[in-house]
Protein backbone atom coordinates (compact mmCIF):
# COMPACT_ATOMS: atom_id res chain seq x y z
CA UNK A 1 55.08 15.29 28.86
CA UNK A 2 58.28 13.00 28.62
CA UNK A 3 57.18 10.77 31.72
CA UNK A 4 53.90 10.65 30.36
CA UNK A 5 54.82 9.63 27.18
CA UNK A 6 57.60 6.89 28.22
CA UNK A 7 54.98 5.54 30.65
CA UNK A 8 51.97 5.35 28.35
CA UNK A 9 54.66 3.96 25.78
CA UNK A 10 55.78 1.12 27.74
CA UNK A 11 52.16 -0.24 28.30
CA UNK A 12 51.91 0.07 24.50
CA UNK A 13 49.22 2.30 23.87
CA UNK A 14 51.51 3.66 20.81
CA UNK A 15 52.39 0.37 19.08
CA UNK A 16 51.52 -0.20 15.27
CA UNK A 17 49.43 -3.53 15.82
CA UNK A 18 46.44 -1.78 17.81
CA UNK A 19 46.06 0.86 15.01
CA UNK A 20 43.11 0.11 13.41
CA UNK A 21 42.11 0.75 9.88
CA UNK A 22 39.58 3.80 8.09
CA UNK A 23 36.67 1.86 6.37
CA UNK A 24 36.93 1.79 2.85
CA UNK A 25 33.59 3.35 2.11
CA UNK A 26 32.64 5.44 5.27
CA UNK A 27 28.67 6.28 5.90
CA UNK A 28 28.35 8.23 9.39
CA UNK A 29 31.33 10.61 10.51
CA UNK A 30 31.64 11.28 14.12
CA UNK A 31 33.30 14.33 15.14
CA UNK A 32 34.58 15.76 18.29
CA UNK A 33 35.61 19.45 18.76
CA UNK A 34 34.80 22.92 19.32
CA UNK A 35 31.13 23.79 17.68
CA UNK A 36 32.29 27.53 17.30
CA UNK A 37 35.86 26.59 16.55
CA UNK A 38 36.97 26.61 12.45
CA UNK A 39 37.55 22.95 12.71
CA UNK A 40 34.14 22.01 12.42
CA UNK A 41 33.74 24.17 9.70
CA UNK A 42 36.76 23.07 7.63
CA UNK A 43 35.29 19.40 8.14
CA UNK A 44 31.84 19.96 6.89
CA UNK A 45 33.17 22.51 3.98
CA UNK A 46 35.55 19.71 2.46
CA UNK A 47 33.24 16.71 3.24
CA UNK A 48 30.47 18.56 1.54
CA UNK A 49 32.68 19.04 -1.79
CA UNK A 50 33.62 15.57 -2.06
CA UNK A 51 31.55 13.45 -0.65
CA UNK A 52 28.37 15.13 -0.10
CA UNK A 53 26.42 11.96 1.31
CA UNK A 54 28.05 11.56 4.27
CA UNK A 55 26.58 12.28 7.47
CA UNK A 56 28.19 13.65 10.54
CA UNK A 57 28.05 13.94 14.01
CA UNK A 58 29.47 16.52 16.20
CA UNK A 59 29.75 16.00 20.08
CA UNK A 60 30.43 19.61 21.34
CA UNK A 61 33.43 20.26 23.10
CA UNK A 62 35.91 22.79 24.71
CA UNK A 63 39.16 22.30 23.13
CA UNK A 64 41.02 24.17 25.45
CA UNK A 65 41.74 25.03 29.73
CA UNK A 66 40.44 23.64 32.74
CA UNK A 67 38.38 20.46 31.66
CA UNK A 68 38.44 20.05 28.59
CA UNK A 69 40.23 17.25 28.60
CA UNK A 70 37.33 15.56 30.27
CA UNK A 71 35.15 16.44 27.84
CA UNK A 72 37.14 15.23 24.83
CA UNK A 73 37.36 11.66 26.46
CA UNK A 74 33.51 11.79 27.13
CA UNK A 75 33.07 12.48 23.92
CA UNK A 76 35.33 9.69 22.33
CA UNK A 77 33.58 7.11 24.77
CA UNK A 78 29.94 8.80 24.46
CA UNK A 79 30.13 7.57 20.51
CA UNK A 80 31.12 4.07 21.10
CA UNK A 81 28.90 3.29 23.78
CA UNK A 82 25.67 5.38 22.17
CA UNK A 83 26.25 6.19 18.47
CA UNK A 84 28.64 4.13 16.60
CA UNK A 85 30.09 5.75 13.72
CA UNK A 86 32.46 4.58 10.84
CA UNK A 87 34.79 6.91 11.98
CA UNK A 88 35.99 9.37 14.47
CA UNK A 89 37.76 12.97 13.74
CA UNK A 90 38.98 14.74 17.62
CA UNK A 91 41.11 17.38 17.49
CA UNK A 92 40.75 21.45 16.52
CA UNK A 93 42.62 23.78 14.86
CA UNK A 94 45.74 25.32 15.47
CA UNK A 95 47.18 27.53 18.39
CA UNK A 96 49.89 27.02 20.99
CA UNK A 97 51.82 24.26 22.88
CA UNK A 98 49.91 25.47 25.23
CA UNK A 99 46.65 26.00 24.20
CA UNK A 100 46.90 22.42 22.64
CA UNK A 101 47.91 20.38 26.42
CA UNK A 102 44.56 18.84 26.61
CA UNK A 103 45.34 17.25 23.58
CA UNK A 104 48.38 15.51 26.01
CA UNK A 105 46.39 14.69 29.10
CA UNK A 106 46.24 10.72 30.07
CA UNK A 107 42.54 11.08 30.03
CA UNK A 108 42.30 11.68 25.89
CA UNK A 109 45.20 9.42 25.27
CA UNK A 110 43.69 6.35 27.05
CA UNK A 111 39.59 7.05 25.39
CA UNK A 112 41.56 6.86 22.58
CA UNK A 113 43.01 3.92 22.67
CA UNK A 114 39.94 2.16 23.83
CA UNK A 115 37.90 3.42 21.00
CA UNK A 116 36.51 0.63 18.91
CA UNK A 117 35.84 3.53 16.50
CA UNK A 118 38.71 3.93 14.27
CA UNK A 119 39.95 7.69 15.69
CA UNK A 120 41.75 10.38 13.31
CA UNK A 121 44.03 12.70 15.28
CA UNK A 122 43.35 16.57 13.90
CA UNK A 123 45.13 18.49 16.08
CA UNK A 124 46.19 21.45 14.21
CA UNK A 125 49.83 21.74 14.87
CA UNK A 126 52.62 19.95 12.46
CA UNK A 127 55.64 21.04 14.33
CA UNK A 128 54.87 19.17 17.79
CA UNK A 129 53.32 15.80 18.13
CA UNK A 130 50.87 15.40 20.99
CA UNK A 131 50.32 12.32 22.57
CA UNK A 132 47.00 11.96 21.47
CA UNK A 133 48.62 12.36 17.73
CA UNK A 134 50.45 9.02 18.77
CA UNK A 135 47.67 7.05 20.58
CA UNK A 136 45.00 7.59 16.96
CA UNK A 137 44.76 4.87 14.48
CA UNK A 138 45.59 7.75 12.13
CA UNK A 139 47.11 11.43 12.34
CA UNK A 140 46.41 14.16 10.01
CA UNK A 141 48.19 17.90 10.25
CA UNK A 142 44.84 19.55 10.50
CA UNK A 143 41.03 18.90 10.47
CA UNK A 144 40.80 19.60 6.53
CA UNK A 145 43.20 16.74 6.08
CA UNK A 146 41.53 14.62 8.57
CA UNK A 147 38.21 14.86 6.18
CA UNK A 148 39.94 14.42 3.00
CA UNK A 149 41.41 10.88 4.17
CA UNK A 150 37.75 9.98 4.99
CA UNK A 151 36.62 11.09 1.95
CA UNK A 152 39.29 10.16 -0.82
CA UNK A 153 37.96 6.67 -0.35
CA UNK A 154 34.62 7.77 -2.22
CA UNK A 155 36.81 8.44 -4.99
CA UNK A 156 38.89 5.47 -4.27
CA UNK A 157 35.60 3.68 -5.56
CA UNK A 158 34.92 6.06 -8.40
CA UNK A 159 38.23 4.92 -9.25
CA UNK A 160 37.60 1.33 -8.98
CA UNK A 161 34.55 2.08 -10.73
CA UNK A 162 36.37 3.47 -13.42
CA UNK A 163 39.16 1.13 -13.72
CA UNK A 164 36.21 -1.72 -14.14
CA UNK A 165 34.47 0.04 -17.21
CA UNK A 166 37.82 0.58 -18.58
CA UNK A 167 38.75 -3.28 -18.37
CA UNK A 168 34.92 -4.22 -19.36
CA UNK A 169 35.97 -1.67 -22.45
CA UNK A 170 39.11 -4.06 -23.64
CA UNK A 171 37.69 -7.18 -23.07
CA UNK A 172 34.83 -5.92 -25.48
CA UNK A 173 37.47 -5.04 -28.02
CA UNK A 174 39.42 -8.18 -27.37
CA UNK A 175 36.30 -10.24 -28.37
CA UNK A 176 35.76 -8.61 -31.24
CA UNK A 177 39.23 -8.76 -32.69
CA UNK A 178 38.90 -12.68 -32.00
CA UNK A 179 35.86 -12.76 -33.81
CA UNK A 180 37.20 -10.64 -36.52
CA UNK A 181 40.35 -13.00 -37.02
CA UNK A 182 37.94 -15.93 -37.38
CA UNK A 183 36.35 -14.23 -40.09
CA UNK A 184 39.46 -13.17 -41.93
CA UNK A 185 40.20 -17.12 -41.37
CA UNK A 186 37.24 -18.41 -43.19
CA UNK A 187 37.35 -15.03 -46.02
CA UNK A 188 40.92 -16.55 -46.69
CA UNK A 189 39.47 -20.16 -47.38
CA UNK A 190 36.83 -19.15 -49.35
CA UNK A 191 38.59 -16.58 -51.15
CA UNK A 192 40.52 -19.18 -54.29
CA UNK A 193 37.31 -21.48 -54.70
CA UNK A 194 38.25 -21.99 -58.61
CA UNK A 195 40.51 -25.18 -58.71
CA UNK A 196 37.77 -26.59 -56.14
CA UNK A 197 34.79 -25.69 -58.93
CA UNK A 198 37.43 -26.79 -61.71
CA UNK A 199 38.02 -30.49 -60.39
CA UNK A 200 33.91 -30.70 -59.88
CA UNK A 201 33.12 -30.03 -63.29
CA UNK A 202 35.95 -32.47 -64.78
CA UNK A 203 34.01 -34.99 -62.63
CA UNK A 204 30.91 -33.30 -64.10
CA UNK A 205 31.97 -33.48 -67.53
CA UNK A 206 33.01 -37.70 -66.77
CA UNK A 207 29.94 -38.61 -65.73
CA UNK A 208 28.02 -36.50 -68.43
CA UNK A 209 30.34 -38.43 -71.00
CA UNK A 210 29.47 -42.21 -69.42
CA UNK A 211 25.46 -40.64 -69.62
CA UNK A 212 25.36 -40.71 -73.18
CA UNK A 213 26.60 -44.16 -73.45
CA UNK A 214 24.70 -46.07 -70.64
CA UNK A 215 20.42 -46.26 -70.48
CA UNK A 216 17.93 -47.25 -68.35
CA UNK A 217 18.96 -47.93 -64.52
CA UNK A 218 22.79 -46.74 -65.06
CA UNK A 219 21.05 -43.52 -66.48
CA UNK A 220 19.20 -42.87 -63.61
CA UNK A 221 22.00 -43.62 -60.82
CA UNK A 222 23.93 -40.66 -63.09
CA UNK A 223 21.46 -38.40 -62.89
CA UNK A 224 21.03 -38.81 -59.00
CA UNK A 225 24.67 -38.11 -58.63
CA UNK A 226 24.31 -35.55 -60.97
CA UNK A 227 22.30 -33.99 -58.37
CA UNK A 228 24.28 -34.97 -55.62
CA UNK A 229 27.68 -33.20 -57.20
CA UNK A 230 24.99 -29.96 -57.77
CA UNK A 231 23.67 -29.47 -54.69
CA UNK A 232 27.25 -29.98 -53.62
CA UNK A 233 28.33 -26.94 -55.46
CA UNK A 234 25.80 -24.89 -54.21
CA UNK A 235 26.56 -25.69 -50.06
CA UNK A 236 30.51 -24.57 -51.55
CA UNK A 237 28.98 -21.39 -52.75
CA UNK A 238 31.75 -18.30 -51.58
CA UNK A 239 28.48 -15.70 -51.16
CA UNK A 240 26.49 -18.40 -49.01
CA UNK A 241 29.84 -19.11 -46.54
CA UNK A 242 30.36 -15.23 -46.02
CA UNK A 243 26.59 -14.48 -45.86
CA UNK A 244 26.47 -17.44 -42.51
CA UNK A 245 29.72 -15.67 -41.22
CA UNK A 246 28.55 -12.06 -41.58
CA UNK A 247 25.40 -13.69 -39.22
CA UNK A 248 27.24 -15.32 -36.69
CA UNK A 249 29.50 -11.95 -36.27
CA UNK A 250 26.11 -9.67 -36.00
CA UNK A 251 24.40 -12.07 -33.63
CA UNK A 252 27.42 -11.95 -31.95
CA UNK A 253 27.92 -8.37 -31.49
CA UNK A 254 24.00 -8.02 -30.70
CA UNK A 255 24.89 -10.53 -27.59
CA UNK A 256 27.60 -8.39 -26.24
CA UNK A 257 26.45 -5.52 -26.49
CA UNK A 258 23.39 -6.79 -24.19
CA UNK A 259 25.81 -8.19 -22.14
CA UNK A 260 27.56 -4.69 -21.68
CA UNK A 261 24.46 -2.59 -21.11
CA UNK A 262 22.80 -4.84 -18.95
CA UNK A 263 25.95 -5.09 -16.65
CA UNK A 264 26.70 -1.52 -16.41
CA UNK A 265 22.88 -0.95 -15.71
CA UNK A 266 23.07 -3.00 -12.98
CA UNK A 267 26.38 -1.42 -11.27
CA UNK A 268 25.13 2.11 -12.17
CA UNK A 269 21.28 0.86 -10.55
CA UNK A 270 23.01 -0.47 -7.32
CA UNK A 271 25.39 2.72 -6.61
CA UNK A 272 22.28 4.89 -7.04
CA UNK A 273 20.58 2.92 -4.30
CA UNK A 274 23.39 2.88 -1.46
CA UNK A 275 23.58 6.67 -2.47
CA UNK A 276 20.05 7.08 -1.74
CA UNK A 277 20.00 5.27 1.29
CA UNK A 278 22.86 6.82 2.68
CA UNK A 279 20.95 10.14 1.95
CA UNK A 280 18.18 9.45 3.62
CA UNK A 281 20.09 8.37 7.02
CA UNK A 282 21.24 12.10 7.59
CA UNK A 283 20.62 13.49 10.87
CA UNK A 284 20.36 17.32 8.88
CA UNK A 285 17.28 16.25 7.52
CA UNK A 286 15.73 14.67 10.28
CA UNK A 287 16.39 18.29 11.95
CA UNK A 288 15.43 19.72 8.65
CA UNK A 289 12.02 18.20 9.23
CA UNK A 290 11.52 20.20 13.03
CA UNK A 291 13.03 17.68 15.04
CA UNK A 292 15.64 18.85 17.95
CA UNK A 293 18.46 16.99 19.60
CA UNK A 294 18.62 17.76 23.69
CA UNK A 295 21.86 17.28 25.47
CA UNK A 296 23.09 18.31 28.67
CA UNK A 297 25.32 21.14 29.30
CA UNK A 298 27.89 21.58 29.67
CA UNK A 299 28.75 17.54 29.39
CA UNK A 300 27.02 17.57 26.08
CA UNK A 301 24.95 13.80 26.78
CA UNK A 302 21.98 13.30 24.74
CA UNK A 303 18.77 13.42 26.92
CA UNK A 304 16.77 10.71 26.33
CA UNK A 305 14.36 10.90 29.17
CA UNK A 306 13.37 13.04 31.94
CA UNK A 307 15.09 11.52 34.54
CA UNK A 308 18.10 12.82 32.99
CA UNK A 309 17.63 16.33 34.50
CA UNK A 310 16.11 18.33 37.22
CA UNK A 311 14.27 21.72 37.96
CA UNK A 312 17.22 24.58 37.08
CA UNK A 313 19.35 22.72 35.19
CA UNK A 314 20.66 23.95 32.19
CA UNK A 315 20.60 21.94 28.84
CA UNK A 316 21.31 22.82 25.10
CA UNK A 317 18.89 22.40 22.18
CA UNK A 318 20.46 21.64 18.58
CA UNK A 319 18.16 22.76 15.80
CA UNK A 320 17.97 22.86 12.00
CA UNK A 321 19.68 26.24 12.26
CA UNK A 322 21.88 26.75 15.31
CA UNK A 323 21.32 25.97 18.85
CA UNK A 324 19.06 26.88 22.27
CA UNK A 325 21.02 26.46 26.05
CA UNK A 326 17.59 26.30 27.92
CA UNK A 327 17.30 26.71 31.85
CA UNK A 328 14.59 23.53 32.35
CA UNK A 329 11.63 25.08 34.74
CA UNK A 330 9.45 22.30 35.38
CA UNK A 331 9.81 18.51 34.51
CA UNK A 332 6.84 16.55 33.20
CA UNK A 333 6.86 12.45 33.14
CA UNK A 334 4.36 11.05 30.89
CA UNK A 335 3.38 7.42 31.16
């Protein structure tokens, strides 16, 4: 284990910078363990809770003796070269040192590594570290963990989601405080009109006075500006100025609150679609539906054609509910 390590070390297959990142918003889960095993279980029990949407993908597995090694690294390359998935869970649940070694074999450690699929050790064990602990972008104590990291970042987004109404929510009230300062503002100036309306009707009373001595043309230009210092004293009316304020403010508010509803409708409308589509992607209801998926056994390689097997071979048939290992008795090619 040592010698392994130090050599697998010194070619750098454990350094930081080739540790790749979990997508923020994962889709398709790939998976690679036991199918009988309680890791599989654990996985689909917490990803189901909180974050119901996602789809995985098991590649089937022996965790454990002669072999299984070989499988595990089949698996790890089988998804990058025929399924891509966001992201990759291998590991199982808990047991020995022992039971655990293919977990330390150069063969896991190095399909690992070469993953373009960013891999999540789940090796059920916290007191030892195996080597293919070190090699993943990412190490959790046990598969449970290893599906909560995928899925906290769903809520990582309901947080964001949050956050952004909250924000959306003070800016609103921010606006409207401005506005309501700006009517305080012009409430204040209109609020001690009287020495205004007091120095009008002095000038009122003047002009009134120079009416009674003066005829003909001068009596007309007056009464004009008579008019003039009326109409005047309407526009300065306190009721009119707070009646075009108390509009502005309402057309205002009308505006905003458009603004609000229509954004939020939009968010809410385009989180409703990526859930849908990511709904309808799942391979569950595609089986659901009385499709099967063929691989063969005990390599676990999806059968795609024919020419993938012969007369007695033995293959495995996943269902909707559980699974067929089939001995194939004839093969047919159709054109």
């Amino acid at each position: 284990y040592e010698q392994l390590k130090k050599r697998l070390e010194e070619e750098g297959l454990f350094e930081p910078e080739h540790k790749k990142p979990i997508p923020f918003l994962t889709q398709r889960l790939g998976v690679v363990t036991s199918a009988t095993g309680a890791a599989i279980r654990d996985i689909i029990r917490v990803v189901r809770e909180r974050y119901s949407n996602l789809e995985i993908y098991l590649y089937p597995v022996r965790v454990q003796g002669e072999g299984a090694a070989e499988e595990i690294a089949a698996g790890i390359d089988t998804f990058n070269a025929e399924f891509p998935v966001d992201a990759l869970i291998v590991g199982r649940g808990g047991g020995s040192w022992e039971d655990l070694w293919a977990f330390n074999e150069e063969v896991v450690v190095r399909a690992i590594f070469r993953s373009q699929i960013p891999v999540i050790s789940a090796v059920g064990h916290e007191i030892d570290t195996t080597l293919a602990d070190l090699a993943a972008d990412v190490r959790a104590p046990t598969p449970s963990a290893a599906a909560e990291l995928v899925a906290q970042h769903k809520e990582a987004l309901e947080a964001y989601l949050t956050d952004l109404f909250q924000r959306l929510q003070g800016r609103v009230r921010h606006i409207l405080r401005l506005a309501g300062e700006r009517l305080s503002s012009r409430k204040q100036r209109l609020r001690h009109p009287a020495a205004r309306l007091a120095d009008l009707r002095l000038r009122l009373d003047e002009h009134i006075q120079r009416l009674e001595f003066a005829g003909g043309q001068r009596l007309q230009s007056e009464a004009q500006t008579f008019l003039r210092l009326r109409d005047h004293l309407l526009h300065l009316s306190p009721s009119r100025r707070v009646a075009e304020s108390r509009g502005f403010l309402d057309q205002y508010w009308r505006d905003l609150g458009l603004f609000t509803r229509q954004s939020l409708q939009r968010k809410r409308q385009s989180l409703e679609r990526s859930l849908t589509q990511l709904d309808g992607l799942s391979p569950l209801g595609i089986l659901a539906r009385g499709y099967s998926i063929t691989t063969t056994w005990p390599k676990g390689k999806v059968v795609r054609s024919v020419k993938q097997v012969k007369k007695g071979a033995t293959v495995r048939v996943r269902l909707h509910e559980g699974a067929l290992r089939c001995n194939v008795t004839e093969v047919e090619e159709t054109n």
